[in-house]
C-alpha atoms as a PDB file:
ATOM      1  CA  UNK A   1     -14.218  12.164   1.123  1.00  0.00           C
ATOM      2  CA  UNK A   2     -11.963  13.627   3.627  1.00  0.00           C
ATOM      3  CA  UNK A   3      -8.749  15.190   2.813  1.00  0.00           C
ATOM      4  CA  UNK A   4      -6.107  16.191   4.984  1.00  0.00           C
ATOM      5  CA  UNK A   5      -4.080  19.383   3.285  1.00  0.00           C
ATOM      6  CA  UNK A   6      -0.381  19.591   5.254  1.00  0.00           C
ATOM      7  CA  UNK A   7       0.843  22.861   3.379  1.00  0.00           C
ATOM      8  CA  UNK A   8       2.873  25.581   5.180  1.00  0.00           C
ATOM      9  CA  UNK A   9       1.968  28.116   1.990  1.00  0.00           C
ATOM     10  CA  UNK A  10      -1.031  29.580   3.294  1.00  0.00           C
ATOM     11  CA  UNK A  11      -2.202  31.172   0.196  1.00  0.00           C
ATOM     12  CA  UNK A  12      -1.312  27.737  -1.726  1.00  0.00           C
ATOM     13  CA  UNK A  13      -3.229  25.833   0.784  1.00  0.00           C
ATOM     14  CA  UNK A  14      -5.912  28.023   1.038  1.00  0.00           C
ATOM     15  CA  UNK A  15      -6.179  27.711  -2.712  1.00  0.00           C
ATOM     16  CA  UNK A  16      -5.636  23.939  -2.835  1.00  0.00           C
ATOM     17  CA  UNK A  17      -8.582  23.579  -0.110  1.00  0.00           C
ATOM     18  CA  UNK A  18     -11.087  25.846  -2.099  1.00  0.00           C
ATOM     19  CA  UNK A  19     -10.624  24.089  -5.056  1.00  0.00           C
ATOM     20  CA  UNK A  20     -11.003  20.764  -3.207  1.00  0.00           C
ATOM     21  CA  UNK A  21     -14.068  21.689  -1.895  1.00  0.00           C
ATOM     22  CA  UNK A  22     -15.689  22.708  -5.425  1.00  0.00           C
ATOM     23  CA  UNK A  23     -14.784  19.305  -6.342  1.00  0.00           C
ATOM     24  CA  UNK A  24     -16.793  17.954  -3.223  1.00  0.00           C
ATOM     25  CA  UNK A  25     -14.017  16.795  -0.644  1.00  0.00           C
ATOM     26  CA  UNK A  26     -14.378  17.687   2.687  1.00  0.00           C
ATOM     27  CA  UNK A  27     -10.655  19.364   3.582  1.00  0.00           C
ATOM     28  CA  UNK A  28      -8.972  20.053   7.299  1.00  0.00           C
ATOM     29  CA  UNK A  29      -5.497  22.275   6.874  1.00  0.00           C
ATOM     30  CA  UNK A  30      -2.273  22.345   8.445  1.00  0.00           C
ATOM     31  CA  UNK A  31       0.425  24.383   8.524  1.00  0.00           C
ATOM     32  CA  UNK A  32       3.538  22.751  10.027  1.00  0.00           C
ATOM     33  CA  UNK A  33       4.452  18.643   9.588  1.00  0.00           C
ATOM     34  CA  UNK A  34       3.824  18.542  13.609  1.00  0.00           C
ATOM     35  CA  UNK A  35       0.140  19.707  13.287  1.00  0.00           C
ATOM     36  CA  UNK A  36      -0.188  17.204  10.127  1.00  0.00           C
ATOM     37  CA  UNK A  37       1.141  13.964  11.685  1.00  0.00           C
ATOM     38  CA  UNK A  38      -0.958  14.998  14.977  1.00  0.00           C
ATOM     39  CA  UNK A  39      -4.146  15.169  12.737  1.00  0.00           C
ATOM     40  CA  UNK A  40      -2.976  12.457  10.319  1.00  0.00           C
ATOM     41  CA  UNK A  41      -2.350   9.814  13.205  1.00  0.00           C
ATOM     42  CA  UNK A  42      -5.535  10.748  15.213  1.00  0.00           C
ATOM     43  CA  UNK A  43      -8.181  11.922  12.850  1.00  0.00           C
ATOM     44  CA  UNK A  44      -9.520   9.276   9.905  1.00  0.00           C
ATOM     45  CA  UNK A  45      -8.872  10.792   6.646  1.00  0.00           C
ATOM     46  CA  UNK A  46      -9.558   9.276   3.228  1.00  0.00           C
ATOM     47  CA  UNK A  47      -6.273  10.552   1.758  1.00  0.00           C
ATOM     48  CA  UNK A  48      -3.895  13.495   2.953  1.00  0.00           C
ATOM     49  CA  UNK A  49      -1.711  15.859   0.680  1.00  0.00           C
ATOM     50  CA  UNK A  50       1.818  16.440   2.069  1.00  0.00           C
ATOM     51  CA  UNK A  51       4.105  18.976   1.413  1.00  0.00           C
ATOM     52  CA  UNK A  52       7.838  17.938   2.044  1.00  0.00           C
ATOM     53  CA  UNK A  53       9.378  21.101   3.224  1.00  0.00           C
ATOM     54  CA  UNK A  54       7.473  22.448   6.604  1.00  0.00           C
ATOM     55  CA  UNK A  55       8.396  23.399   9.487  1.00  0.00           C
ATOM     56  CA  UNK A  56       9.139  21.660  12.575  1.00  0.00           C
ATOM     57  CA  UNK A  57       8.942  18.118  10.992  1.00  0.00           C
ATOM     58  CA  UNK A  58       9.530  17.662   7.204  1.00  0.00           C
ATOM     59  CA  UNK A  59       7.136  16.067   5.014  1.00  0.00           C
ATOM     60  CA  UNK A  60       9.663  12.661   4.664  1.00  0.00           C
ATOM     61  CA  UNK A  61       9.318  12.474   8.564  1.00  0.00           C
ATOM     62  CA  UNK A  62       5.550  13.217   8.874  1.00  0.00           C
ATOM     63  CA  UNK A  63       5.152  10.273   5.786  1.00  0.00           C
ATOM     64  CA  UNK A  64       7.578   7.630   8.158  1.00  0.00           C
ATOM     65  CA  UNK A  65       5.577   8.540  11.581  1.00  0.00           C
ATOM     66  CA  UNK A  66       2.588   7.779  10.239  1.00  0.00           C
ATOM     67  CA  UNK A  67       3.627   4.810   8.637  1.00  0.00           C
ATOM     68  CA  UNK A  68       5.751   3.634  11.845  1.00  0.00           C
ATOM     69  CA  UNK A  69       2.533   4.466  13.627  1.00  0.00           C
ATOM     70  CA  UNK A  70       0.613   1.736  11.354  1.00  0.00           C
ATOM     71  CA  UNK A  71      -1.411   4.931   9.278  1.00  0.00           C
ATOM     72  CA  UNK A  72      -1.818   3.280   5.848  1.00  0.00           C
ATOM     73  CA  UNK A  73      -4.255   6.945   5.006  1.00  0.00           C
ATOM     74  CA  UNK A  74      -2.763   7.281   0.670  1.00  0.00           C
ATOM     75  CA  UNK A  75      -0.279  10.024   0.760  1.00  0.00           C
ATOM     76  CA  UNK A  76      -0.005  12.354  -1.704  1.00  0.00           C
ATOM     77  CA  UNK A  77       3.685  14.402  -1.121  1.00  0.00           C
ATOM     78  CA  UNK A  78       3.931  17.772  -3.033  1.00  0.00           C
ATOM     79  CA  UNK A  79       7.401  19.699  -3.337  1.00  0.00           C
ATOM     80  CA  UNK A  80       9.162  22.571  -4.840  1.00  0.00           C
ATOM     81  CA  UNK A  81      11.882  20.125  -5.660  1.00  0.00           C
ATOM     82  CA  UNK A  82      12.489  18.222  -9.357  1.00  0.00           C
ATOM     83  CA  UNK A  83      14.788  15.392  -8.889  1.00  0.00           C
ATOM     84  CA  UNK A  84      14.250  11.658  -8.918  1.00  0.00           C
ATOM     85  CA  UNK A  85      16.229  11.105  -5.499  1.00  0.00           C
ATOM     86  CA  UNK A  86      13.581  13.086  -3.943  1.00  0.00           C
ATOM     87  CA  UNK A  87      10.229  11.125  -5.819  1.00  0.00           C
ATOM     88  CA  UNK A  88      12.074   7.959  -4.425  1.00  0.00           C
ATOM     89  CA  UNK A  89      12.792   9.554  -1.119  1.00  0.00           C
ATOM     90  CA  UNK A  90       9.321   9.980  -1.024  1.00  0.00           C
ATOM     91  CA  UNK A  91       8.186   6.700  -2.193  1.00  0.00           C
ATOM     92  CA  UNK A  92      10.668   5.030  -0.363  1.00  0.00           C
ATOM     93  CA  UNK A  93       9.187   6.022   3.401  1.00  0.00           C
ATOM     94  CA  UNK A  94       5.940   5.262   2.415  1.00  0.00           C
ATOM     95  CA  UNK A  95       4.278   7.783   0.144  1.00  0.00           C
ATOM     96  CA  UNK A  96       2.056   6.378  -2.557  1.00  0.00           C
ATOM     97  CA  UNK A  97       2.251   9.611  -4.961  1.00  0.00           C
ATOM     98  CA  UNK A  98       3.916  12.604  -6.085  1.00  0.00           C
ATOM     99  CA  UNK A  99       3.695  15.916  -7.461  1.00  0.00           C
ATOM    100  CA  UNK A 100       6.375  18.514  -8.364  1.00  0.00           C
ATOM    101  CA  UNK A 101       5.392  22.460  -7.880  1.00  0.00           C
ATOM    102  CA  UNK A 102       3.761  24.122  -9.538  1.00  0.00           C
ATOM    103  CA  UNK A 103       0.958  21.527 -10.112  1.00  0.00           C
ATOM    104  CA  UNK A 104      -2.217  21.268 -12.615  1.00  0.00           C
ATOM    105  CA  UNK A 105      -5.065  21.270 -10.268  1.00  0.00           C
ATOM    106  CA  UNK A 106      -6.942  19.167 -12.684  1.00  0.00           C
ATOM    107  CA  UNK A 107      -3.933  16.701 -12.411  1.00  0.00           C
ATOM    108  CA  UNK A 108      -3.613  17.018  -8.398  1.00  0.00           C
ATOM    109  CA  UNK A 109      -7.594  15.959  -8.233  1.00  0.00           C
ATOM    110  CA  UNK A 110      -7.550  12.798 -10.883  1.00  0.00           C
ATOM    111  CA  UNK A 111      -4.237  11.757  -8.639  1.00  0.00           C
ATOM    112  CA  UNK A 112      -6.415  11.766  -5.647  1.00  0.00           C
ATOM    113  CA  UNK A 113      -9.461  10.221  -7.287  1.00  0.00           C
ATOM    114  CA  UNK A 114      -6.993   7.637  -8.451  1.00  0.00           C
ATOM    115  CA  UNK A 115      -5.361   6.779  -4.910  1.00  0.00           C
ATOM    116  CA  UNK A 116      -8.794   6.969  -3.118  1.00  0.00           C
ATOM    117  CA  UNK A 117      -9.920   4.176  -5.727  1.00  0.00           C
ATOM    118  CA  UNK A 118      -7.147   2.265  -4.566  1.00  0.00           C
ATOM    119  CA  UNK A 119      -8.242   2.646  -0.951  1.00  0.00           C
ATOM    120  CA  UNK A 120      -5.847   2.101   1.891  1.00  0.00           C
ATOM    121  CA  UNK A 121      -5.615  -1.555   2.736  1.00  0.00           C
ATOM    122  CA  UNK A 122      -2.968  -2.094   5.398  1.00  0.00           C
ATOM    123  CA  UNK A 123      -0.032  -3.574   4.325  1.00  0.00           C
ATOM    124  CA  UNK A 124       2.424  -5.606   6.514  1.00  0.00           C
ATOM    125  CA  UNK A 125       5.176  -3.054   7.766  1.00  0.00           C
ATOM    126  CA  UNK A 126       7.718  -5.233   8.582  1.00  0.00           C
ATOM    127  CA  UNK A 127       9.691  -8.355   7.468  1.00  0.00           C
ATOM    128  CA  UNK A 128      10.475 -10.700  10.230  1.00  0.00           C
ATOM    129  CA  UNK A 129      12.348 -13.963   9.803  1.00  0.00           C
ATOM    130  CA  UNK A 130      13.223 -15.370  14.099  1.00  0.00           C
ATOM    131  CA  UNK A 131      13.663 -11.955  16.088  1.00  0.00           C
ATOM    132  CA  UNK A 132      15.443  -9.875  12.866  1.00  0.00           C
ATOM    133  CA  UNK A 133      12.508  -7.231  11.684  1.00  0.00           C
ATOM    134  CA  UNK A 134      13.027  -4.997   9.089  1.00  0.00           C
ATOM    135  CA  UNK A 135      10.571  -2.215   8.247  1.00  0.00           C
ATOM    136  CA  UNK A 136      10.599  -1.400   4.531  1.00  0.00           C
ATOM    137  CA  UNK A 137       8.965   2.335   5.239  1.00  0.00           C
ATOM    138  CA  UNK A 138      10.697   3.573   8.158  1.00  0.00           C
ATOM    139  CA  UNK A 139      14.295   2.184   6.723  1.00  0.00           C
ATOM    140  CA  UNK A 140      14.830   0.830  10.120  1.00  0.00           C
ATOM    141  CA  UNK A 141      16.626  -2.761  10.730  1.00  0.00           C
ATOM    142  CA  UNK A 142      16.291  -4.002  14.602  1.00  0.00           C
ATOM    143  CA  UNK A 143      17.108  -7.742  16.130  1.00  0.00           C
ATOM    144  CA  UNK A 144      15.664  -8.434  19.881  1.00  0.00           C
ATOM    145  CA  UNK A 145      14.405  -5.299  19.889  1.00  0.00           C
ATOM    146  CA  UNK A 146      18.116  -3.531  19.385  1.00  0.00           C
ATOM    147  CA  UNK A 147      18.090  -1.259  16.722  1.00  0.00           C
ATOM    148  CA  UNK A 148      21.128  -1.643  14.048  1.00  0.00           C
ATOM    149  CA  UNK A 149      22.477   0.942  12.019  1.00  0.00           C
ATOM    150  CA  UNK A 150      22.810  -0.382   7.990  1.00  0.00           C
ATOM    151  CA  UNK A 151      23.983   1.624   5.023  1.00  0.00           C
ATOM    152  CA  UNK A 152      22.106   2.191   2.262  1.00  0.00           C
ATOM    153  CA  UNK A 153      23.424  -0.906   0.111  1.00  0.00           C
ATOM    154  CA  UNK A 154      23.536  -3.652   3.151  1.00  0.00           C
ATOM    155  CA  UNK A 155      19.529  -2.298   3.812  1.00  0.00           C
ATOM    156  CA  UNK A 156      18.800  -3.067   0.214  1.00  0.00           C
ATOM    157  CA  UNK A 157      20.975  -6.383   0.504  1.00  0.00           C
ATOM    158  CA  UNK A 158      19.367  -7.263   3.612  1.00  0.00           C
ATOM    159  CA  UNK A 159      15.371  -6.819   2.503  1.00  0.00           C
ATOM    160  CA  UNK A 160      16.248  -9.004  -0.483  1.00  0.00           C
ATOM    161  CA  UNK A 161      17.159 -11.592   1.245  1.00  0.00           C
ATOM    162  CA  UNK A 162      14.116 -11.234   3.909  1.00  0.00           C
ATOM    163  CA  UNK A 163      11.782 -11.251   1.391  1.00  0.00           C
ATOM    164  CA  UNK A 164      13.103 -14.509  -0.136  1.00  0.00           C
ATOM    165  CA  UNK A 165      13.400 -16.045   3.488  1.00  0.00           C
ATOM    166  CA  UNK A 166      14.522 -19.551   3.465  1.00  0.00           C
ATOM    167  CA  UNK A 167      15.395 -19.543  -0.282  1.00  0.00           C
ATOM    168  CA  UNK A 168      18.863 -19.620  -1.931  1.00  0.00           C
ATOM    169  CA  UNK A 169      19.800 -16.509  -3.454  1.00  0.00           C
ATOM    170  CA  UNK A 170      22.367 -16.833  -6.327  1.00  0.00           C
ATOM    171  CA  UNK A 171      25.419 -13.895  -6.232  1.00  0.00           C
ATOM    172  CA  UNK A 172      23.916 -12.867  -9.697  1.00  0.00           C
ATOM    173  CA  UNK A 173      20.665 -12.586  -8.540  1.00  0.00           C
ATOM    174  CA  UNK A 174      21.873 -10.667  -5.933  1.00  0.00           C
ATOM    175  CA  UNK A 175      24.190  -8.328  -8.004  1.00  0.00           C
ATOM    176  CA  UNK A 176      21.102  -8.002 -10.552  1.00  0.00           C
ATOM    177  CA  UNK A 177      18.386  -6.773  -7.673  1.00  0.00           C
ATOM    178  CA  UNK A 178      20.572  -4.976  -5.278  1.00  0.00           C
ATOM    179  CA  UNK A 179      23.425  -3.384  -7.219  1.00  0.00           C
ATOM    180  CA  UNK A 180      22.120  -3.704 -11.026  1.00  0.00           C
ATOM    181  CA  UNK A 181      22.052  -5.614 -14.396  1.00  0.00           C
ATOM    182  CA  UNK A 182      24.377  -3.490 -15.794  1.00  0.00           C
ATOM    183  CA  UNK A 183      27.320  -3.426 -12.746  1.00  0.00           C
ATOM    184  CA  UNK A 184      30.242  -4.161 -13.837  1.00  0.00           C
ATOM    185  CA  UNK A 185      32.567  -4.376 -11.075  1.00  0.00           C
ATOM    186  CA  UNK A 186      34.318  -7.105  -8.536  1.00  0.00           C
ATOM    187  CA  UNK A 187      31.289  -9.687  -8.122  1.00  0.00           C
ATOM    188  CA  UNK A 188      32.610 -10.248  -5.132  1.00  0.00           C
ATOM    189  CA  UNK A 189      31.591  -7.449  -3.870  1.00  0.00           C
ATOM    190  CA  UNK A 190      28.233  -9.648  -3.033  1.00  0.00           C
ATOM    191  CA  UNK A 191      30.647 -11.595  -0.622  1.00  0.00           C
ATOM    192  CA  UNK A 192      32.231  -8.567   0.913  1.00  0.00           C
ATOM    193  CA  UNK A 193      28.555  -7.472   2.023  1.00  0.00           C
ATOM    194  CA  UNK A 194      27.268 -10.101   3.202  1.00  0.00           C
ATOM    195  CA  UNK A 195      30.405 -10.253   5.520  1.00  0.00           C
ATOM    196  CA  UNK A 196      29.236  -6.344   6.904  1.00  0.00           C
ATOM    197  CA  UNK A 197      25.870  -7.258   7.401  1.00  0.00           C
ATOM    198  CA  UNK A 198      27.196 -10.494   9.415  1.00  0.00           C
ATOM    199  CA  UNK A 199      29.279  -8.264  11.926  1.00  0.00           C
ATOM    200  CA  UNK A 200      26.267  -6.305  12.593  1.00  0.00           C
ATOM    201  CA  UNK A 201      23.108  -8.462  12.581  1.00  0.00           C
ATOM    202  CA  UNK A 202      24.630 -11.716  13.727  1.00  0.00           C
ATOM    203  CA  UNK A 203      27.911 -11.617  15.600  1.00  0.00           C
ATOM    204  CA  UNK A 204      26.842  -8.828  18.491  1.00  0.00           C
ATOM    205  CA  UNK A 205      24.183 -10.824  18.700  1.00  0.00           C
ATOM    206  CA  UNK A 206      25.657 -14.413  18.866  1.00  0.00           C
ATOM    207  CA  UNK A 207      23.349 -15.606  15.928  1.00  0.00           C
ATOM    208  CA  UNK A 208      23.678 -16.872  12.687  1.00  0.00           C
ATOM    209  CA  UNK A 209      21.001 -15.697  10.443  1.00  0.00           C
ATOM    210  CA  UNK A 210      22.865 -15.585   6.860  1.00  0.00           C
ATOM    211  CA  UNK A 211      23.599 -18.846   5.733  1.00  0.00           C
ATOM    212  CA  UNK A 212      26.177 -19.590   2.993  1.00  0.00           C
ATOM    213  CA  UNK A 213      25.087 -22.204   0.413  1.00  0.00           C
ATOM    214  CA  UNK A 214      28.290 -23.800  -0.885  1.00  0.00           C
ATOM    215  CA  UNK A 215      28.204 -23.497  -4.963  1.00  0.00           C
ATOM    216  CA  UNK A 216      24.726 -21.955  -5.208  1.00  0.00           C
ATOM    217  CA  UNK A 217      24.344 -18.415  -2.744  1.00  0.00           C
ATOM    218  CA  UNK A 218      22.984 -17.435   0.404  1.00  0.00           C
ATOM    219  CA  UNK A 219      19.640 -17.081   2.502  1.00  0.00           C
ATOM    220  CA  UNK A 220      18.517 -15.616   5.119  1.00  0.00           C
ATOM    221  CA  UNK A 221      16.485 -18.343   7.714  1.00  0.00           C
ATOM    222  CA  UNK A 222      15.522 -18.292  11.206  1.00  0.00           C
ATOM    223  CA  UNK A 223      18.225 -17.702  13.086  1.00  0.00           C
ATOM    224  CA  UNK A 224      20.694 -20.300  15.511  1.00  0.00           C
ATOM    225  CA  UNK A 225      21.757 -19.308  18.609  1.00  0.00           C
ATOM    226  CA  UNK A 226      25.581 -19.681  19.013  1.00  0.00           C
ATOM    227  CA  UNK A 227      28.055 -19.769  21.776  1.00  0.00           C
ATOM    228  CA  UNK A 228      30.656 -16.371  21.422  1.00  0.00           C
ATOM    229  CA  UNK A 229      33.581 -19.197  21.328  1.00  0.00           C
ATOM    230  CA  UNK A 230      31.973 -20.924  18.300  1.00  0.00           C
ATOM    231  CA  UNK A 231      33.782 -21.229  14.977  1.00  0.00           C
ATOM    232  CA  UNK A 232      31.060 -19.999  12.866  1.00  0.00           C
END
């Protein structure tokens, strides 16, 4: 099995790579997250172990290249860093495990024997509902090809809705999956999102995308064309 090792400790790496090879993996090194994502994108590899803080590119943007670039190769990221915003950083743009510094190299090997059992099927990138495509990994929301700019919270309101395309979503539901079970503020804070994501994935755009069920929620379905005068 072949192993890609993106690690810009060269003593670390060097270390990692020797062990790896005891353990009967074939290994390739880089040094830099421009060298990785070069190798990662145009060299098959069985799975690759990422560090997240190299030069040039970071390990986050090496993980969303190759995942923008359709490379479903298991990712592995390692970091100096302890925090769960970083593991779901991580996960988030497409990694499928991590590892904090400093490691058990027993533990770093059964992780890889683990995601190489899982294999790397390729999973669908994007969710598209008309010409609105949103790409779970890369965090990246277009319509028509146009890119548009979300926060955080109307991205998460936004890929709820996609992935229950053409079904009502109740306000609770909503509250419970994108906020939480335990918020306890305005619910209608559902409504004053759904009116955000409105002025920027519908109106420039003359569509109507988000529909408003009258007593029950709202759904995202394929998309009407309207006319800019239209009382929508």
């Amino acid at each position: 099995m072949r192993v890609l090792v993106v690690e810009d400790e060269r003593k670390l790496a060097v270390t990692v790579a020797r062990g790896l090879a005891a353990e009967g993996f074939a290994v390739d090194l880089a040094h830099d997250g421009q060298d990785g994502l070069w190798r990662a994108t145009e060299h098959p590899y069985d799975v690759v172990v990422l560090d997240i803080m190299l030069p040039v590119i970071n390990g986050y943007e090496v993980c969303r290249r190759m995942r923008a670039a359709g490379v479903w190769t298991p990712v592995l990221m390692l970091t100096a860093k302890d925090g769960e915003h970083d593991e779901a950083d991580a996960l988030d743009l497409g990694a499928d495990d991590y590892l904090t510094k400093p490691f058990s190299f027993v533990v770093l090997v059964a992780r890889l024997r683990a995601l190489l059992r899982r294999g790397a099927p390729e999973r669908p990138a994007d969710l598209v509902v008309g010409d609105l495509v949103l790409d779970p990994a890369a965090h990246r929301v277009s319509r028509g090809g146009t890119e548009v700019r979300l926060t955080a919270r109307e991205f998460s309101l936004l890929e709820y809705l996609m992935r229950h395309a053409g079904d009502v979503r109740s306000k609770l539901d909503i509250l419970d999956h994108v906020w939480d079970t335990y918020y306890e503020g305005d619910p209608n804070i559902v409504e004053v999102y759904i009116g955000y994501l409105r002025r920027k994935i519908d109106e420039p755009f003359q569509r109507v995308s988000i529909e408003t069920v009258r007593g029950a929620g709202y759904r995202v379905a394929t998309p009407r064309r309207v006319s800019p005068d239209a009382d929508v």
